[in-house]
Each structure stands twice: as C-alpha cells, then as structure tokens.
N, C-alpha and C. Protein backbone atom coordinates (compact mmCIF):
# COMPACT_ATOMS: atom_id res chain seq x y z
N UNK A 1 47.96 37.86 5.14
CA UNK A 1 48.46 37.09 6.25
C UNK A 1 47.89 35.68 6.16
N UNK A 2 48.70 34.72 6.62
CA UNK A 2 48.28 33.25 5.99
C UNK A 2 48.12 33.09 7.82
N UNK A 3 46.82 31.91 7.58
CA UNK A 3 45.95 31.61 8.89
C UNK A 3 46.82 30.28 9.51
N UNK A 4 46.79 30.10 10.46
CA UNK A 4 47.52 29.19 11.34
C UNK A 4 46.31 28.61 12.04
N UNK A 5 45.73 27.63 12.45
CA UNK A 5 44.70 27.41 13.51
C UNK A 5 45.33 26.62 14.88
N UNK A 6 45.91 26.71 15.66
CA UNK A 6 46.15 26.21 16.56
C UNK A 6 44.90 25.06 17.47
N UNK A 7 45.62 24.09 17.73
CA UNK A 7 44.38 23.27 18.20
C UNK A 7 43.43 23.48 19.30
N UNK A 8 44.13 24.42 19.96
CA UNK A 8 43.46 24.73 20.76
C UNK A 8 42.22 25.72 21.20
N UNK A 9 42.05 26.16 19.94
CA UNK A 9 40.96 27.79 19.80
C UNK A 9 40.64 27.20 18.35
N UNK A 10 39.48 27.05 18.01
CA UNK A 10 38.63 26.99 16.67
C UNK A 10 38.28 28.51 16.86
N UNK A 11 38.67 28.67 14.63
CA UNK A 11 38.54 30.06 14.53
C UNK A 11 36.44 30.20 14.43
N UNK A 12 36.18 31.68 14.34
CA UNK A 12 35.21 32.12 13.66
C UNK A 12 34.09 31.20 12.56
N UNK A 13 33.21 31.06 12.83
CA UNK A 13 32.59 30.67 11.21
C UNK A 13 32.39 31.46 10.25
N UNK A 14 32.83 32.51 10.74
CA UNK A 14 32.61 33.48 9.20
C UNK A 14 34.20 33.50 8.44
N UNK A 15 35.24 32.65 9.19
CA UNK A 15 36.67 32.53 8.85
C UNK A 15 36.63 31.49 7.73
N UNK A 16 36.94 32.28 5.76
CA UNK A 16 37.09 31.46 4.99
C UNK A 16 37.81 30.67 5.07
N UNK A 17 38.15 29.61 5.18
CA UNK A 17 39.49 28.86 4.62
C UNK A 17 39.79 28.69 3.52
N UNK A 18 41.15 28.57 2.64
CA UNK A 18 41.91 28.90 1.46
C UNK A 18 42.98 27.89 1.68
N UNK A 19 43.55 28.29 0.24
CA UNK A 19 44.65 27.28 0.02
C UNK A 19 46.00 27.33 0.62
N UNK A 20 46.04 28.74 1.32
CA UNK A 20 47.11 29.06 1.88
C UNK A 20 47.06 28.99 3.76
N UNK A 21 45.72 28.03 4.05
CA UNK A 21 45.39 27.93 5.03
C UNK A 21 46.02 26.29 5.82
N UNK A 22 46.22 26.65 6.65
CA UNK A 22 47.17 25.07 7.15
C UNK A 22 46.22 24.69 8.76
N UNK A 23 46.04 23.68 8.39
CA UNK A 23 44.94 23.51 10.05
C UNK A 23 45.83 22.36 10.95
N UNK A 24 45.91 22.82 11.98
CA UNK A 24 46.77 22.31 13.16
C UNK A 24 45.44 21.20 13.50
N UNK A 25 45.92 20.05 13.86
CA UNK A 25 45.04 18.60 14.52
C UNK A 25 45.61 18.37 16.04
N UNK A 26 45.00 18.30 16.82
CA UNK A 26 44.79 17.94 17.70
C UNK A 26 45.75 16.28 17.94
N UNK A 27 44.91 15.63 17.43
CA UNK A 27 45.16 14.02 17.36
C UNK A 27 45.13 13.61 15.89
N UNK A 28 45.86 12.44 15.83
CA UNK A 28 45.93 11.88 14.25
C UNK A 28 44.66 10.72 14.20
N UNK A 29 43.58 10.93 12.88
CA UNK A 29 42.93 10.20 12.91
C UNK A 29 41.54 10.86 12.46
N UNK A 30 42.11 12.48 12.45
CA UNK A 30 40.70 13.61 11.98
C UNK A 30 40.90 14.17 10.57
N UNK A 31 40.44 13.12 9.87
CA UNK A 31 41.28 13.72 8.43
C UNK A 31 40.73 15.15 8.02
N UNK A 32 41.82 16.11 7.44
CA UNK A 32 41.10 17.54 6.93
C UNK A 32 40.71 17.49 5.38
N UNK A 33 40.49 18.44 4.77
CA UNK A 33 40.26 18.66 2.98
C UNK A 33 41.75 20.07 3.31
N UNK A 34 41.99 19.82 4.11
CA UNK A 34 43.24 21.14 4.21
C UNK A 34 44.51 20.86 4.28
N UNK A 35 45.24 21.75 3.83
CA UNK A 35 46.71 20.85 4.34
C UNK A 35 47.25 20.53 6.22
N UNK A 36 47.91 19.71 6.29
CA UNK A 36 47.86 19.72 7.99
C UNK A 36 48.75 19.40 8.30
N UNK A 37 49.05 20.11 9.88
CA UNK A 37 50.19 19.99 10.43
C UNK A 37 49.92 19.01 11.60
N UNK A 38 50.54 18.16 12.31
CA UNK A 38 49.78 17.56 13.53
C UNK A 38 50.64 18.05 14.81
N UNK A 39 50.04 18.18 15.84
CA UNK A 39 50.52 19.17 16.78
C UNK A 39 50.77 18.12 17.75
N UNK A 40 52.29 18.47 18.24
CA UNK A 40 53.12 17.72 19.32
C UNK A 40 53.20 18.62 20.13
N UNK A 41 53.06 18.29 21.56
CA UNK A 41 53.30 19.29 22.69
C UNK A 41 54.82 18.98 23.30
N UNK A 42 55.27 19.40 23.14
CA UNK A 42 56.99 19.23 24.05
C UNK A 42 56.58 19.60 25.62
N UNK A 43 55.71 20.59 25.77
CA UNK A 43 55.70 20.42 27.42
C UNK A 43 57.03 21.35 27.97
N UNK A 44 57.43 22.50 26.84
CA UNK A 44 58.26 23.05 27.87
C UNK A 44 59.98 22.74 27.50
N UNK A 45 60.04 21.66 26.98
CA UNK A 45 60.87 20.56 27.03
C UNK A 45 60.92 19.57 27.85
N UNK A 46 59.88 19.02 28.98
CA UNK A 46 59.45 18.33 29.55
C UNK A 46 59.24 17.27 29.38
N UNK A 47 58.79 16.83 28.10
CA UNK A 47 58.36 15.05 27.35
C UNK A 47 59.86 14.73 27.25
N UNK A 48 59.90 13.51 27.41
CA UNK A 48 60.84 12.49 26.92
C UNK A 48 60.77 12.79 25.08
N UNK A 49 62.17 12.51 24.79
CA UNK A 49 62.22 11.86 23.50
C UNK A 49 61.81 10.91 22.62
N UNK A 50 61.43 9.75 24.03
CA UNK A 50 60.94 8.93 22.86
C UNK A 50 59.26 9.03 22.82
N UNK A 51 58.68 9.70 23.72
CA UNK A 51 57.22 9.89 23.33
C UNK A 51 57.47 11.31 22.69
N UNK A 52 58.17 12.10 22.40
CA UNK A 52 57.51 12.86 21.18
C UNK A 52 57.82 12.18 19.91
N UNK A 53 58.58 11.14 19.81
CA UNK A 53 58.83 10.53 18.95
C UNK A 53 57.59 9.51 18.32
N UNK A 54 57.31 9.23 19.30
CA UNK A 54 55.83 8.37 19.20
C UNK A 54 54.66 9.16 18.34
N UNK A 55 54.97 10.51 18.65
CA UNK A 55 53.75 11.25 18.69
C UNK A 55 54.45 11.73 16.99
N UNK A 56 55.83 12.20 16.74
CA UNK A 56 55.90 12.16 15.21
C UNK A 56 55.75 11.07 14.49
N UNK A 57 55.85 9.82 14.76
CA UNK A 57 55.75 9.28 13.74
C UNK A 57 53.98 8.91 13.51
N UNK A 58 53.44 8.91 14.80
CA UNK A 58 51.89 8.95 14.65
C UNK A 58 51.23 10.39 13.56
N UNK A 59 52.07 11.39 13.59
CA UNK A 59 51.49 12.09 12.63
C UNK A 59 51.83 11.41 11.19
N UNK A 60 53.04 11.07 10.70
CA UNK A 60 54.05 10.69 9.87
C UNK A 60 52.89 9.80 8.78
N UNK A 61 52.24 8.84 10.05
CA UNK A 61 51.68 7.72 9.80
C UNK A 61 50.09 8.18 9.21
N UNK A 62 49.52 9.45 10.13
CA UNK A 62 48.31 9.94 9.67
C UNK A 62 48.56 10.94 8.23
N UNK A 63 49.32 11.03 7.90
CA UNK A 63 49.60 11.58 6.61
C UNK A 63 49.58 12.84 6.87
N UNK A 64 50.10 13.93 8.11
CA UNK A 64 50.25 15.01 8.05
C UNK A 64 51.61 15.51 6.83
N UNK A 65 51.17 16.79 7.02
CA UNK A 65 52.60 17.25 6.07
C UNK A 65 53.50 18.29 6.54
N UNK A 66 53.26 18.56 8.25
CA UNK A 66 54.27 19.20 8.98
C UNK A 66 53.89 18.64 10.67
N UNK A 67 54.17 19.75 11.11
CA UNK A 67 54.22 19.24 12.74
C UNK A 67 54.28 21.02 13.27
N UNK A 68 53.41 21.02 14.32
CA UNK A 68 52.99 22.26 14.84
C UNK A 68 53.55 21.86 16.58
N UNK A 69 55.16 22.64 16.69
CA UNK A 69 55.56 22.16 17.82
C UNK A 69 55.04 22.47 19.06
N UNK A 70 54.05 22.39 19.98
CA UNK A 70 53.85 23.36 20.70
C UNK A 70 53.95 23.49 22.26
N UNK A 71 54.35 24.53 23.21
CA UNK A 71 54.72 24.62 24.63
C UNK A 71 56.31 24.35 24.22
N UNK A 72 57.12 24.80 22.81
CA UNK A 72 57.94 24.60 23.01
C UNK A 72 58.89 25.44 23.82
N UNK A 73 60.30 25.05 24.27
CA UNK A 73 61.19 26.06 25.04
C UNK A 73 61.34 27.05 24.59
N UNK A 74 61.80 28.53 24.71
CA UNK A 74 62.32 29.44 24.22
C UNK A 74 63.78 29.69 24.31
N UNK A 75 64.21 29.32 25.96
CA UNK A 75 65.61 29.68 25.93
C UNK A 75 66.65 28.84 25.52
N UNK A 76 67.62 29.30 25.36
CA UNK A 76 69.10 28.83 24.98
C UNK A 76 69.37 27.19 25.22
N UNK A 77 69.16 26.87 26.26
CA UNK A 77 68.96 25.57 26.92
C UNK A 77 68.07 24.57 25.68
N UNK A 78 67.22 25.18 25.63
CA UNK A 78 66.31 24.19 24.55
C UNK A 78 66.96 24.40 23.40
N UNK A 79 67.71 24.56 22.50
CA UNK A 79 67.93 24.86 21.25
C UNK A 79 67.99 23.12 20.62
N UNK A 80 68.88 22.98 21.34
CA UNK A 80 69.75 21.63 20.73
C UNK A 80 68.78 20.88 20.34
N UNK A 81 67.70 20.11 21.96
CA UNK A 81 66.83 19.24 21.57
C UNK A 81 65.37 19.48 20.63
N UNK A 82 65.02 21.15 20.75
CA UNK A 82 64.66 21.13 19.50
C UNK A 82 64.88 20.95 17.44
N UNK A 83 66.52 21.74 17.68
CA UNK A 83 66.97 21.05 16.46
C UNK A 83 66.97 19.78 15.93
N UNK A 84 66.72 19.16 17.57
CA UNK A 84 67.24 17.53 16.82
C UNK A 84 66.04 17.13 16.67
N UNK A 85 65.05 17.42 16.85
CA UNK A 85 63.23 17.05 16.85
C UNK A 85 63.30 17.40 15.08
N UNK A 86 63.70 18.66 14.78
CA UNK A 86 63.07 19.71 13.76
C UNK A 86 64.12 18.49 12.63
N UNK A 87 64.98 18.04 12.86
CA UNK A 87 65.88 17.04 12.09
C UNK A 87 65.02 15.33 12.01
N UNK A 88 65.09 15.28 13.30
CA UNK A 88 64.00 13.97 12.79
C UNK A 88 62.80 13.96 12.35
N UNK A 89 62.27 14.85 12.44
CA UNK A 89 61.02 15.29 11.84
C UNK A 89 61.06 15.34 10.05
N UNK A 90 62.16 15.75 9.67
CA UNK A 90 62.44 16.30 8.19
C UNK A 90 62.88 14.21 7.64
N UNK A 91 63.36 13.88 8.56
CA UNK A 91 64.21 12.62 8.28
C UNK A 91 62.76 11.79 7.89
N UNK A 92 61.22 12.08 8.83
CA UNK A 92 60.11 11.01 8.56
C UNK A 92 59.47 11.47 7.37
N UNK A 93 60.44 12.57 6.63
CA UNK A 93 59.16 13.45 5.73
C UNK A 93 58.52 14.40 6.09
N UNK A 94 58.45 15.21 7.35
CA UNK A 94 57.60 16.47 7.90
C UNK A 94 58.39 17.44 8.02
N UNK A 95 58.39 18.36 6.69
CA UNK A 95 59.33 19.07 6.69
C UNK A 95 59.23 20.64 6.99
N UNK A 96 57.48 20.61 6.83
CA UNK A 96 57.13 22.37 7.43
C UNK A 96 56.90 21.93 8.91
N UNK A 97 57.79 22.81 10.17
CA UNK A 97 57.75 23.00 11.30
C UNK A 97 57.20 24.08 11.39
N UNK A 98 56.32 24.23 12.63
CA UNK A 98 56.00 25.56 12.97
C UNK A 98 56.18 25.05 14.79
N UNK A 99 57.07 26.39 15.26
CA UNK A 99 57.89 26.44 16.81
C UNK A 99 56.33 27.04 17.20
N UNK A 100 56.09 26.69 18.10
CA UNK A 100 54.92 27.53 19.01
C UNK A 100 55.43 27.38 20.89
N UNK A 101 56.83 28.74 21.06
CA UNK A 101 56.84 28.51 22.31
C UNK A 101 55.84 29.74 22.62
N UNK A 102 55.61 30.62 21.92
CA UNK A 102 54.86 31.82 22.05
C UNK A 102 55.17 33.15 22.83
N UNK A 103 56.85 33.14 22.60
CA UNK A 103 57.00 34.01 23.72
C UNK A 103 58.64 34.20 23.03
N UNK A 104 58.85 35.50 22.34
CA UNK A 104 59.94 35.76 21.49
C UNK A 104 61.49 34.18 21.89
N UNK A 105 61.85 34.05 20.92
CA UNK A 105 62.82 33.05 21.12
C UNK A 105 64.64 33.31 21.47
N UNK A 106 65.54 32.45 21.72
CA UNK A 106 67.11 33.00 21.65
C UNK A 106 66.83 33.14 20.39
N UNK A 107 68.12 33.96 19.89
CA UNK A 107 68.72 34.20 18.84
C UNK A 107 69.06 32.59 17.80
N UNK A 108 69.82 31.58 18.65
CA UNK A 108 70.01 30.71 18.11
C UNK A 108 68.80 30.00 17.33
N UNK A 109 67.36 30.24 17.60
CA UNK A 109 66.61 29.31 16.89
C UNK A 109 65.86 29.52 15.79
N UNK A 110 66.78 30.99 15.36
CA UNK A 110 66.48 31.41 13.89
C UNK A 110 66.90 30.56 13.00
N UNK A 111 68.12 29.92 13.39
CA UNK A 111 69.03 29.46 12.97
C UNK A 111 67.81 28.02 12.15
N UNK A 112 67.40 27.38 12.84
CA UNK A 112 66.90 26.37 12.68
C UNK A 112 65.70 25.93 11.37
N UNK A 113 65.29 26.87 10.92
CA UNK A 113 64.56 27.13 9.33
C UNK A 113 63.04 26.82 9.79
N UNK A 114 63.05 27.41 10.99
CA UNK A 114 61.63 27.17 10.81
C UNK A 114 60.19 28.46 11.50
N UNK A 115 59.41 28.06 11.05
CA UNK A 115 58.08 29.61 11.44
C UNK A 115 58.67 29.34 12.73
N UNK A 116 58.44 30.33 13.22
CA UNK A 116 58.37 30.72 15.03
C UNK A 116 57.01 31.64 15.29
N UNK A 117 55.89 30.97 16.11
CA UNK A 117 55.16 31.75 16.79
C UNK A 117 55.89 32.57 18.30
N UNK A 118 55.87 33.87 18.05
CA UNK A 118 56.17 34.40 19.38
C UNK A 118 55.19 35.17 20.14
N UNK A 119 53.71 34.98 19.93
CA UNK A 119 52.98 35.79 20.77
C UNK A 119 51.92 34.47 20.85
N UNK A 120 51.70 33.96 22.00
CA UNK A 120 50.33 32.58 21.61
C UNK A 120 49.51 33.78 22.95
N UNK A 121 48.72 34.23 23.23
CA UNK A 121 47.73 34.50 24.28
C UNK A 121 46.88 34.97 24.33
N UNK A 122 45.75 35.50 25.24
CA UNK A 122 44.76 36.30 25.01
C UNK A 122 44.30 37.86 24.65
N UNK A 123 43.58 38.47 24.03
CA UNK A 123 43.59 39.39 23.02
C UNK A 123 43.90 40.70 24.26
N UNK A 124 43.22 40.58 25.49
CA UNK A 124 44.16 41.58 26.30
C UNK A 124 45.64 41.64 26.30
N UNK A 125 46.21 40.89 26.45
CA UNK A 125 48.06 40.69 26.44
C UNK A 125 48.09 41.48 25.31
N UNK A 126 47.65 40.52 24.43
CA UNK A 126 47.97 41.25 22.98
C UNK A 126 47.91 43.27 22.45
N UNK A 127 46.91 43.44 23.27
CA UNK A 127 46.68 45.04 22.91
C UNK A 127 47.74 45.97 23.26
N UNK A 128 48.39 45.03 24.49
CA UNK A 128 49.45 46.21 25.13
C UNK A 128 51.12 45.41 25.11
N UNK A 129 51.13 44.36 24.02
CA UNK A 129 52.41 43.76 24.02
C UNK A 129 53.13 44.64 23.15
N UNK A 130 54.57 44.68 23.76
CA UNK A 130 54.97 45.83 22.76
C UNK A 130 56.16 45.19 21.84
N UNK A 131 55.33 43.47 21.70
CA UNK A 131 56.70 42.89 20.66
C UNK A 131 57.80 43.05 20.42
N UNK A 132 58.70 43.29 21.50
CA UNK A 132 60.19 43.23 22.19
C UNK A 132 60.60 41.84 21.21
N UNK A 133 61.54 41.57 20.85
CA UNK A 133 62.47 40.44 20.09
C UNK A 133 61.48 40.00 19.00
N UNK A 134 60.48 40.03 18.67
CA UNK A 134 60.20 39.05 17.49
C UNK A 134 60.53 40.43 15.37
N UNK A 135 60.46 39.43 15.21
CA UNK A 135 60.97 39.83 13.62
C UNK A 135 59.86 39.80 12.98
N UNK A 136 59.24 40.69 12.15
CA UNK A 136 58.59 40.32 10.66
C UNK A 136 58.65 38.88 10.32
N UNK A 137 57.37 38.57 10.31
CA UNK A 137 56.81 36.82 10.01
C UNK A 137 56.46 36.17 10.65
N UNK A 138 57.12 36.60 11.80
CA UNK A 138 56.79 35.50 13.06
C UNK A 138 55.25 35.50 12.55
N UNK A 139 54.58 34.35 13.67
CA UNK A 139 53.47 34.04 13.89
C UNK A 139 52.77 34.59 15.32
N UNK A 140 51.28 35.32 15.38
CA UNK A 140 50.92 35.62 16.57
C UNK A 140 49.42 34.89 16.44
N UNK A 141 49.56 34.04 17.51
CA UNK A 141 48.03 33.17 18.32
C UNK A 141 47.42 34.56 19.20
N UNK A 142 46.30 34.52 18.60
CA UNK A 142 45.19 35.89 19.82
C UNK A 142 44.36 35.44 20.03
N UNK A 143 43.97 34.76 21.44
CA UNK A 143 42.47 33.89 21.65
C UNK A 143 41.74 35.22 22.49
N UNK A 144 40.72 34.46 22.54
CA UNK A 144 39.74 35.79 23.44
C UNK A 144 39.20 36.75 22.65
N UNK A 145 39.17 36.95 21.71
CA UNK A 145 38.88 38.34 20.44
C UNK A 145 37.62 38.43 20.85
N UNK A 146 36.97 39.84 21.42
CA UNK A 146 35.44 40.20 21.41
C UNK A 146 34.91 40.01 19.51
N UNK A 147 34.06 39.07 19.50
CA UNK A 147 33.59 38.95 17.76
C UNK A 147 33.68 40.19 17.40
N UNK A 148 33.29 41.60 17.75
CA UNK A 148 33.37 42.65 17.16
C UNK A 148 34.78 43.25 17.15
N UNK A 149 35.38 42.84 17.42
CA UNK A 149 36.84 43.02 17.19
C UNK A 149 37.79 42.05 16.34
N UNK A 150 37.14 41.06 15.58
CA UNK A 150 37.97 40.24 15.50
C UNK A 150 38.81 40.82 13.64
N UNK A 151 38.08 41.60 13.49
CA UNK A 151 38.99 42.08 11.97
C UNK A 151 39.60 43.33 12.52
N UNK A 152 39.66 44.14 13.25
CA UNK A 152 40.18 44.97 13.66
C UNK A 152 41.21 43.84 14.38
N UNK A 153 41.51 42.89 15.07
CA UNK A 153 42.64 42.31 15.74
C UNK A 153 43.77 41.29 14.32
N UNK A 154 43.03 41.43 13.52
CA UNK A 154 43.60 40.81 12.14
C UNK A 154 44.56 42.07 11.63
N UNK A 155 44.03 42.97 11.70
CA UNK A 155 44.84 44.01 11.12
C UNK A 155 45.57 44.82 12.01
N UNK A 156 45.74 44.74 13.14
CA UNK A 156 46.20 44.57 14.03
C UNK A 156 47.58 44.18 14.29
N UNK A 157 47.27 42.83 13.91
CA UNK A 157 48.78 41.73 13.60
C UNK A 157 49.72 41.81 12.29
N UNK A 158 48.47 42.26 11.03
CA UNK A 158 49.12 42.62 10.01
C UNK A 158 50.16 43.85 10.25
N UNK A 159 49.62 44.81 11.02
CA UNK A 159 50.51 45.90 10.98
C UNK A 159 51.49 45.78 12.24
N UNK A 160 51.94 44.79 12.81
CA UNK A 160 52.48 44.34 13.86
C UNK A 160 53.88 43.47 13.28
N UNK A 161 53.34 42.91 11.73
CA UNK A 161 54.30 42.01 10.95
C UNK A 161 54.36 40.90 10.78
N UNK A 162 53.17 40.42 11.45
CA UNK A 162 52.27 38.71 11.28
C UNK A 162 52.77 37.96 10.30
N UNK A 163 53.87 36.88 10.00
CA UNK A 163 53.43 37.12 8.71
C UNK A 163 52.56 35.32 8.56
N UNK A 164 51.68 34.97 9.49
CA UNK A 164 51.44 34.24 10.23
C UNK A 164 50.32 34.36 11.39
N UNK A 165 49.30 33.55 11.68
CA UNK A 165 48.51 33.54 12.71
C UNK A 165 47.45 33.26 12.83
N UNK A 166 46.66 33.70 14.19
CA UNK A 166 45.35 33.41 14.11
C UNK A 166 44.52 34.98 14.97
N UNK A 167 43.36 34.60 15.06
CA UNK A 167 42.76 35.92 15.99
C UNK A 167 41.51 35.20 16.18
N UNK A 168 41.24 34.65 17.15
CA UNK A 168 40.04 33.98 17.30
C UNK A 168 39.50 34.43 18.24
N UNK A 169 37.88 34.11 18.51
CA UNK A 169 36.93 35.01 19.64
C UNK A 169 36.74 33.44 20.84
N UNK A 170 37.55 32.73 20.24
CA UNK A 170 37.17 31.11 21.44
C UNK A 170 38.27 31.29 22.11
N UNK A 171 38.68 31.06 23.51
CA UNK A 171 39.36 30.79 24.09
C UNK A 171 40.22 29.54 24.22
N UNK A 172 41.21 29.58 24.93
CA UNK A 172 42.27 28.22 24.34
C UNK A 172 42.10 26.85 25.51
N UNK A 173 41.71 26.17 24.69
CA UNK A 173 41.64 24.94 26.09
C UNK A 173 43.21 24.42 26.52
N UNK A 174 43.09 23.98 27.93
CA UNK A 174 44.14 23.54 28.59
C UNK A 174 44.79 22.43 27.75
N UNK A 175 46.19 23.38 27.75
CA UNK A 175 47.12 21.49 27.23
C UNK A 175 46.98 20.59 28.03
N UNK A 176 46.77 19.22 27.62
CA UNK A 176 46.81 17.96 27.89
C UNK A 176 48.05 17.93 29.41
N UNK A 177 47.42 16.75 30.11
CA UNK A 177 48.40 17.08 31.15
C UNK A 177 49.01 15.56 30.87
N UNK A 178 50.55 15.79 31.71
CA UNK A 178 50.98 14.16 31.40
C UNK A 178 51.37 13.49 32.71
N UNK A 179 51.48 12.04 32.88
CA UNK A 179 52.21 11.36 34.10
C UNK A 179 53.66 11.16 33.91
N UNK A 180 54.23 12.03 34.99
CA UNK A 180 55.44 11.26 35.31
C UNK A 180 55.89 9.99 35.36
C-alpha cells in the first residue's frame, strides 16, 4: 500500500518513507527530498475559483508535482467544477490529483482520472465503517490510531482495498478557516 500523508496528521516516526511515498504540504515554500503534492482546500466547494486558482498556481510555482484536493464535494452538484479544477490543474503541469472529499463519491467522478480518498477520519469511524460505495484503490485517511494499533490499522486498510493512505496515531488539525 503506497503512503499518502495528508497535511493535516504527521505520520509515526517509526513510518519509513520510500520512493513510492508522496507527502502532501501544507503551504508552498517547505521544500521536501519527496515527491509532493501541494494541498488546496476547496472548502466543500465553497472557495471561489479564482482563489483556488491562486492557490494552484502557487503550488505550480513551488515546484509541486500534483495537488492534493481537499474538503472536496462528493455529490453530483460538484462534479463539473471539480473537473474543471482537475483540467486546469493538468493545463499548469500538475497532473497527479488526489480528490480528498473523504466520504464515498457520485458515480460521475470516476470518470475524472483521478485517486479518490473516500474514508478521511478517526480510527473509531474507521473500525465500524462498512465501506458502502468505495472501490479497490481508493484511498483511506485514519487519524487517531492508538500507537499500538497502528500496524494492525495498516492491514486493516490493506484488507479493506487501500490501494492508498495513511494510519496515523496524531490527530487531524482544523482546516484553515476563510472570510467571506
């Protein structure tokens, strides 16, 4: 299972990192030795266009090499303006997307070629989610992991169909809030 780090939960220190490891940034300006995605919050679908736009080309500019969408929509309603993100995004050069609405998606946004996280929450949710709509690969975020659980919650996800994620024992800090 290939590691995802979401910005919001730093994994384990006993968590190797590898080449097949991709580290989500916070802000542009923290250079990694890893490959990186820089993480835009949509808010739901809530942000304007032209500040997530701001916020891709600020990755574009920090030399990420994808974009980690996250609080994105799930339903039907959102499809469009995410496609057209996941299109301008490919247009600046950021061509690995990863969807993080965290919560199985429509049908339509398979369509769109990109990872989908459908489980982002804490390792209670997780024990008794009974992964209703998501497919083999998706991606699952598990914050909260008791440390003595945290390879038992790895394998966990593996046998769940991960093909994607994280399992961390830190909890997730609050998304950024914005002004109207």
């Amino acid at each position: 299972m290939k590691t995802l780090f979401p910005p919001y939960a730093h994994p384990s220190a006993d968590l190797a990192l590898d080449t097949d490891t991709w580290i989500v940034q916070a802000r542009p300006g923290r250079r990694s030795m890893h490959q990186m995605l820089g993480r835009v919050d949509l808010d739901w679908g809530g942000r304007s266009l032209a500040d997530v736009l701001a916020d891709v080309d600020a990755w574009r500019e920090d030399g990420a090499e994808g974009l980690f969408l996250d609080r994105a929509p799930a339903g039907e309603g959102g499809v469009g303006p995410v496609a057209l993100m996941v299109r301008l995004a490919a247009r600046r050069g950021l061509h690995r997307v990863v969807l993080n609405p965290g919560v199985p998606t429509h049908p339509l946004y398979r369509d769109l070629g990109v990872r989908i996280c459908t489980f982002d929450g804490p390792w209670d949710a997780y024990q008794g989610w009974d992964g209703d709509g998501v497919l083999p690969g998706d991606g699952h975020l598990v914050h909260g992991v008791p440390t003595a659980l945290l390879t038992a919650a790895r394998r966990l996800m593996g046998r769940r169909g991960a093909g994607f994620g994280l399992a961390t024992d830190a909890a997730p800090v609050p998304a950024p809030a914005y002004a109207e």
